[in-house]
N, C-alpha and C. Protein backbone atom coordinates (compact mmCIF):
# COMPACT_ATOMS: atom_id res chain seq x y z
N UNK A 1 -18.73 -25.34 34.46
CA UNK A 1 -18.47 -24.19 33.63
C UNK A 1 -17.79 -24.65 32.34
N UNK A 2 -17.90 -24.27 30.87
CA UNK A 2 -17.49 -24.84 30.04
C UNK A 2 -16.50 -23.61 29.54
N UNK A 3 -15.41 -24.32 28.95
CA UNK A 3 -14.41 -24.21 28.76
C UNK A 3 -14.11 -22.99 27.16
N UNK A 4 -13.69 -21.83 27.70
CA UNK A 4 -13.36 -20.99 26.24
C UNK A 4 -12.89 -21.72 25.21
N UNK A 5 -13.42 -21.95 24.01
CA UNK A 5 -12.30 -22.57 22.86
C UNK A 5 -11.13 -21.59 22.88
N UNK A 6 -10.25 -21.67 22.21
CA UNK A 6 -9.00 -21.11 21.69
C UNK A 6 -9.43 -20.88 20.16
N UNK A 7 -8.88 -19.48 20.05
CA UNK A 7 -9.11 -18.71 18.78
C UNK A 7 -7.45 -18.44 17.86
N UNK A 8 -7.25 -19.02 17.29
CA UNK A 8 -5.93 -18.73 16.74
C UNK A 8 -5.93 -17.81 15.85
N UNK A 9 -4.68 -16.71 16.05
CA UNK A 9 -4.76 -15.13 16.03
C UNK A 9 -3.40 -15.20 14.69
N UNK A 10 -3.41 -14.12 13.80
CA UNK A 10 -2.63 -14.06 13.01
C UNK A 10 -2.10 -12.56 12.91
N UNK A 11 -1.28 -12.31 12.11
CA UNK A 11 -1.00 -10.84 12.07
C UNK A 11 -0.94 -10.68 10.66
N UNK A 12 -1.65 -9.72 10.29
CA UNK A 12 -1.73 -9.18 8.70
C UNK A 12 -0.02 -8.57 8.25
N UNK A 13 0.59 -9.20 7.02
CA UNK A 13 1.64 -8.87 6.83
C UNK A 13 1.91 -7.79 6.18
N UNK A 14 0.83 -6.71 6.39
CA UNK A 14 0.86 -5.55 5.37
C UNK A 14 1.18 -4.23 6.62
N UNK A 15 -0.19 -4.37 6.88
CA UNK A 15 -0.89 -3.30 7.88
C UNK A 15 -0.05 -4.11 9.43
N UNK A 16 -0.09 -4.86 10.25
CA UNK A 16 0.70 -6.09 11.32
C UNK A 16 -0.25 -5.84 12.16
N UNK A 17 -1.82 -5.56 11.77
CA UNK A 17 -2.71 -6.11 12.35
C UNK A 17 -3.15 -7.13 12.86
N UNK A 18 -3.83 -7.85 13.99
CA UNK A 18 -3.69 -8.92 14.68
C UNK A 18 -5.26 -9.05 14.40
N UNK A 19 -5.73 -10.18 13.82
CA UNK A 19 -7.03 -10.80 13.54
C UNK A 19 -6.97 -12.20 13.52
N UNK A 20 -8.41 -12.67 13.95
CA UNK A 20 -8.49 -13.90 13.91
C UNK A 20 -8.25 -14.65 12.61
N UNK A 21 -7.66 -16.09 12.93
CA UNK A 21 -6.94 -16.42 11.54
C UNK A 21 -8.50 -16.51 10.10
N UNK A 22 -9.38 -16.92 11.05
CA UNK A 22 -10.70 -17.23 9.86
C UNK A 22 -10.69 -16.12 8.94
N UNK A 23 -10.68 -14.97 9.56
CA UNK A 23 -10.68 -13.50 9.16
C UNK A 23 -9.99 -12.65 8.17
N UNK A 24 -8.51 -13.37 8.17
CA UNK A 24 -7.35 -13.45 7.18
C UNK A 24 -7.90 -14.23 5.99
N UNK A 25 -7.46 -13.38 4.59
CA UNK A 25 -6.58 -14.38 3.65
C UNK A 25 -5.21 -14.67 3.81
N UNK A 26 -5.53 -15.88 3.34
CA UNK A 26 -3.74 -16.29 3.02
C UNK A 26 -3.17 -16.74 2.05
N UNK A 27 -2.22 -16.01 1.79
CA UNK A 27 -1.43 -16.10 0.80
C UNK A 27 -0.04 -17.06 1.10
N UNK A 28 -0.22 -17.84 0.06
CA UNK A 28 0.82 -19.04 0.45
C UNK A 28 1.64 -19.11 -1.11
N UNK A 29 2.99 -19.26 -0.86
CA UNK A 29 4.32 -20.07 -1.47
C UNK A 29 4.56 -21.56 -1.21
N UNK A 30 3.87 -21.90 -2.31
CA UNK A 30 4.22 -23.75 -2.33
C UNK A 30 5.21 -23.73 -2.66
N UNK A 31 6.05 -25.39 -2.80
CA UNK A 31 7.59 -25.42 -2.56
C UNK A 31 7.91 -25.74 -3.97
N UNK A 32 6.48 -25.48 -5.06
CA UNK A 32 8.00 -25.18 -6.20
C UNK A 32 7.82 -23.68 -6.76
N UNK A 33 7.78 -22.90 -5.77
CA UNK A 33 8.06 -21.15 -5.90
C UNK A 33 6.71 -20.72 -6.57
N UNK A 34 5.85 -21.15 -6.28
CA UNK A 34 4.77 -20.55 -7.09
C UNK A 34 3.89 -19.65 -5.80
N UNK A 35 3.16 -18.52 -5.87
CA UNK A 35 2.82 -17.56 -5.18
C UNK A 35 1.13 -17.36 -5.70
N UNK A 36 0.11 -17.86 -4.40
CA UNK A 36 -1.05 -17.85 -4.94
C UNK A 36 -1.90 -17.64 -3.78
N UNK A 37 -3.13 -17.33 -3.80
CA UNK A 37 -4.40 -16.92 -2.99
C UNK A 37 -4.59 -18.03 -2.00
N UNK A 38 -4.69 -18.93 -0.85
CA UNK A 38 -5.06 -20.02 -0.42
C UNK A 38 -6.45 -19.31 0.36
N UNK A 39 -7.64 -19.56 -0.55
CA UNK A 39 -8.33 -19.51 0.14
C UNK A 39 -9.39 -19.83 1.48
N UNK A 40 -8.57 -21.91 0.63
CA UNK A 40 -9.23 -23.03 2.49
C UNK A 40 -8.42 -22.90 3.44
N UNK A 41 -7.49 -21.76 3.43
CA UNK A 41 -6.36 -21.80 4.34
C UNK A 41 -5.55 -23.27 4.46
N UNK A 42 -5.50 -24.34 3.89
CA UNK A 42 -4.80 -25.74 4.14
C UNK A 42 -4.09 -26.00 3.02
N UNK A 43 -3.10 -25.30 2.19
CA UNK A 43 -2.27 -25.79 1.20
C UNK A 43 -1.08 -26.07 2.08
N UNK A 44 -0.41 -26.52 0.96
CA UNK A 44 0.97 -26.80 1.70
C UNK A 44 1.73 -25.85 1.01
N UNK A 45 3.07 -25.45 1.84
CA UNK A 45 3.49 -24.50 1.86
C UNK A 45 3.75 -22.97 3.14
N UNK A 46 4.29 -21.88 2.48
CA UNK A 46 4.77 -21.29 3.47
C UNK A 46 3.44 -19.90 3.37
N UNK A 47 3.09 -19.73 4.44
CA UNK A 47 2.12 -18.70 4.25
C UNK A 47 2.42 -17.71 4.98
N UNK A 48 1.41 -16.31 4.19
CA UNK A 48 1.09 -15.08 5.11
C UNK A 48 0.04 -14.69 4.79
N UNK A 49 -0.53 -13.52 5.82
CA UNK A 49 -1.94 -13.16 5.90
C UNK A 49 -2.07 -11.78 5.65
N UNK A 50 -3.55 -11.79 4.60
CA UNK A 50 -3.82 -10.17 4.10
C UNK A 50 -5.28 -10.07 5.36
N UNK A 51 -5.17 -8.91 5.73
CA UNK A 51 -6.95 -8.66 6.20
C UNK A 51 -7.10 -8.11 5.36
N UNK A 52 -8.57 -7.60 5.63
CA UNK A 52 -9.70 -6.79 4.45
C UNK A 52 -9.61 -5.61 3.92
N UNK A 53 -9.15 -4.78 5.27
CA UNK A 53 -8.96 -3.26 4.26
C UNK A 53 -6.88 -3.53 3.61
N UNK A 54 -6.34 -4.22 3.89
CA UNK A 54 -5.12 -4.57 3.28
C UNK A 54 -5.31 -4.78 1.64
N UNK A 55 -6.65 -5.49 1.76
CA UNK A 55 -7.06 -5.97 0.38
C UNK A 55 -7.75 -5.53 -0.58
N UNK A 56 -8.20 -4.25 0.57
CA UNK A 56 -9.62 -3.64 -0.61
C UNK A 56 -8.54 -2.05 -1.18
N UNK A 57 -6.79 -2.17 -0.67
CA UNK A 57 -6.43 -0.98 -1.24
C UNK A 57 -5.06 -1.43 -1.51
N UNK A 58 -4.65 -2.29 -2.83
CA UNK A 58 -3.49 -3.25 -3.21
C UNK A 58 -2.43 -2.25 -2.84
N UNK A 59 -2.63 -0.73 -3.02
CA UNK A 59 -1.21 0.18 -2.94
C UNK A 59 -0.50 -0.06 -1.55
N UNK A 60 -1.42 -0.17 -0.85
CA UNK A 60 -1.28 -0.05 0.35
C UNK A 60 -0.07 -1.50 0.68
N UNK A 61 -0.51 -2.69 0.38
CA UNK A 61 -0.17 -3.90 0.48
C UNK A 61 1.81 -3.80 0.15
N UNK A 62 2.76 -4.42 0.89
CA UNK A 62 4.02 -3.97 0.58
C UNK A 62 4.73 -5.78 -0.29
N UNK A 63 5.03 -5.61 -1.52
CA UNK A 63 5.50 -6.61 -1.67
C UNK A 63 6.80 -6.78 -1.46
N UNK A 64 7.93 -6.17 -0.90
CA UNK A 64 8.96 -6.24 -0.11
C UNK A 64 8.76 -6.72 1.56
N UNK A 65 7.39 -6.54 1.80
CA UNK A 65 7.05 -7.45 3.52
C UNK A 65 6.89 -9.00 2.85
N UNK A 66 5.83 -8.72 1.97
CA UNK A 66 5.42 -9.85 1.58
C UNK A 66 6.27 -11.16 1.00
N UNK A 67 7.28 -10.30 0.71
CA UNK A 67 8.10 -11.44 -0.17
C UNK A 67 9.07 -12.19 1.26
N UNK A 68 9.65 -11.11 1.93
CA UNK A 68 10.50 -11.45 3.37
C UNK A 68 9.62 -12.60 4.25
N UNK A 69 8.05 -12.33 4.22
CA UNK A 69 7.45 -13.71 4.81
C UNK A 69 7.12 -14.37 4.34
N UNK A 70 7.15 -14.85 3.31
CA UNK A 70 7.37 -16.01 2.04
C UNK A 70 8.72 -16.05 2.18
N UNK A 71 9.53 -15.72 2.67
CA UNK A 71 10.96 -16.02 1.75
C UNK A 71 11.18 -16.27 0.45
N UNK A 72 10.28 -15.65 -0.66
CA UNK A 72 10.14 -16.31 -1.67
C UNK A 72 10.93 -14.35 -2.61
N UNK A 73 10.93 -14.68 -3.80
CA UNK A 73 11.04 -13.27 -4.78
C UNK A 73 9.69 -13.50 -5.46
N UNK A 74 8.97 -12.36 -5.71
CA UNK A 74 7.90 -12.40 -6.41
C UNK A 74 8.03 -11.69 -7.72
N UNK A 75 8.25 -12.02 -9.19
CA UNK A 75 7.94 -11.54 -10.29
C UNK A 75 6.98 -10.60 -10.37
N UNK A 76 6.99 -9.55 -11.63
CA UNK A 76 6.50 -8.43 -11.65
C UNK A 76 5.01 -9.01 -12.55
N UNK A 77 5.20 -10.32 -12.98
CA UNK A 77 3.88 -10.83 -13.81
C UNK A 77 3.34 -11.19 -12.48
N UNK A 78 3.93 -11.89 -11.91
CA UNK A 78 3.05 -12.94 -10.92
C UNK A 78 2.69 -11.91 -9.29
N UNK A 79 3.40 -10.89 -9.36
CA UNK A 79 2.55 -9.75 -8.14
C UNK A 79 1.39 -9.10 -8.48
N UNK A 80 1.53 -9.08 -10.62
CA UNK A 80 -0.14 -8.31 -10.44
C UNK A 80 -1.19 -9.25 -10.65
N UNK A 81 -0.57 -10.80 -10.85
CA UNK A 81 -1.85 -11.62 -11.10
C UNK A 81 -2.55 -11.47 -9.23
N UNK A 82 -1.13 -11.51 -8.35
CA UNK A 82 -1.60 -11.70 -7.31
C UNK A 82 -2.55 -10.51 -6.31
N UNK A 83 -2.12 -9.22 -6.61
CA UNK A 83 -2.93 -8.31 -6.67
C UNK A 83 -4.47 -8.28 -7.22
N UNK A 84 -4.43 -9.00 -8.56
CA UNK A 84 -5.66 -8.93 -9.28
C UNK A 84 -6.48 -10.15 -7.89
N UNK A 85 -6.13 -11.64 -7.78
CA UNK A 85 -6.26 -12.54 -7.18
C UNK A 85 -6.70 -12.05 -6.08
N UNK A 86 -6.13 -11.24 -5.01
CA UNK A 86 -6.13 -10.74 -3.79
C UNK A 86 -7.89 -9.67 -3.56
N UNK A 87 -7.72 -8.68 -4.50
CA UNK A 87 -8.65 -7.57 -4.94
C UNK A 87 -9.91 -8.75 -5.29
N UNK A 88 -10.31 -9.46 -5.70
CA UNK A 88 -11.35 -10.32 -6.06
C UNK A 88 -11.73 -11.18 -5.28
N UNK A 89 -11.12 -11.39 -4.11
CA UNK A 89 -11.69 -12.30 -3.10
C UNK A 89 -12.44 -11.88 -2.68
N UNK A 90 -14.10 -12.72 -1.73
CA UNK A 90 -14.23 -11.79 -1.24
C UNK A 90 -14.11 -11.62 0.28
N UNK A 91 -14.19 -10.79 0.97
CA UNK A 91 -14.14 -10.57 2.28
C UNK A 91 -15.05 -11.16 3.62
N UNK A 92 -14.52 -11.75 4.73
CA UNK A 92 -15.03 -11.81 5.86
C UNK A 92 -15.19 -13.10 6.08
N UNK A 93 -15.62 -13.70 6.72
CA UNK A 93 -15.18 -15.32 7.39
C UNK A 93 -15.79 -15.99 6.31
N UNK A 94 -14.88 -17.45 5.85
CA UNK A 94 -14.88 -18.40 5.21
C UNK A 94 -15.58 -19.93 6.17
């Protein structure tokens, strides 16, 4: 009998929806404070995860969650580049 892979599961930091990580964007804080889209999922740095309808309605999205799982502060320039960034991806497995 062959063996289930393992699916590693994430939780959307908006909505705390639980999706598979492929399924997520992620948004990552590299360590010199900069706040950006990781779309291969493999930067370095501290990350969190948007799903799809998180992304297809930015109001919705909380940048007071967002910033607490970054541990990072996010500027009022650099939340709407990231909004704009976020809104333009596009959706569903990478």
């Amino acid at each position: 009998m062959a063996k289930r892979r393992h699916v590693p599961m994430r939780t959307c930091v908006s909505c705390r929806g639980k999706a598979a990580k492929r399924e997520l964007l992620r948004v990552v804080s590299s360590p010199d404070s900069a706040v950006a889209v990781d779309a291969s999922g493999k930067r370095n740095g501290r990350g969190a995860y948007v799903c799809d309808s998180c992304r297809q309605s930015p109001q919705s999205l909380s940048r007071a969650r967002l910033e607490h799982s970054l541990k990072t502060k996010i500027g009022e320039d650099e939340w709407r580049g990231l909004l704009g960034a976020l809104s333009a991806e596009t959706g569903g497995a990478r």
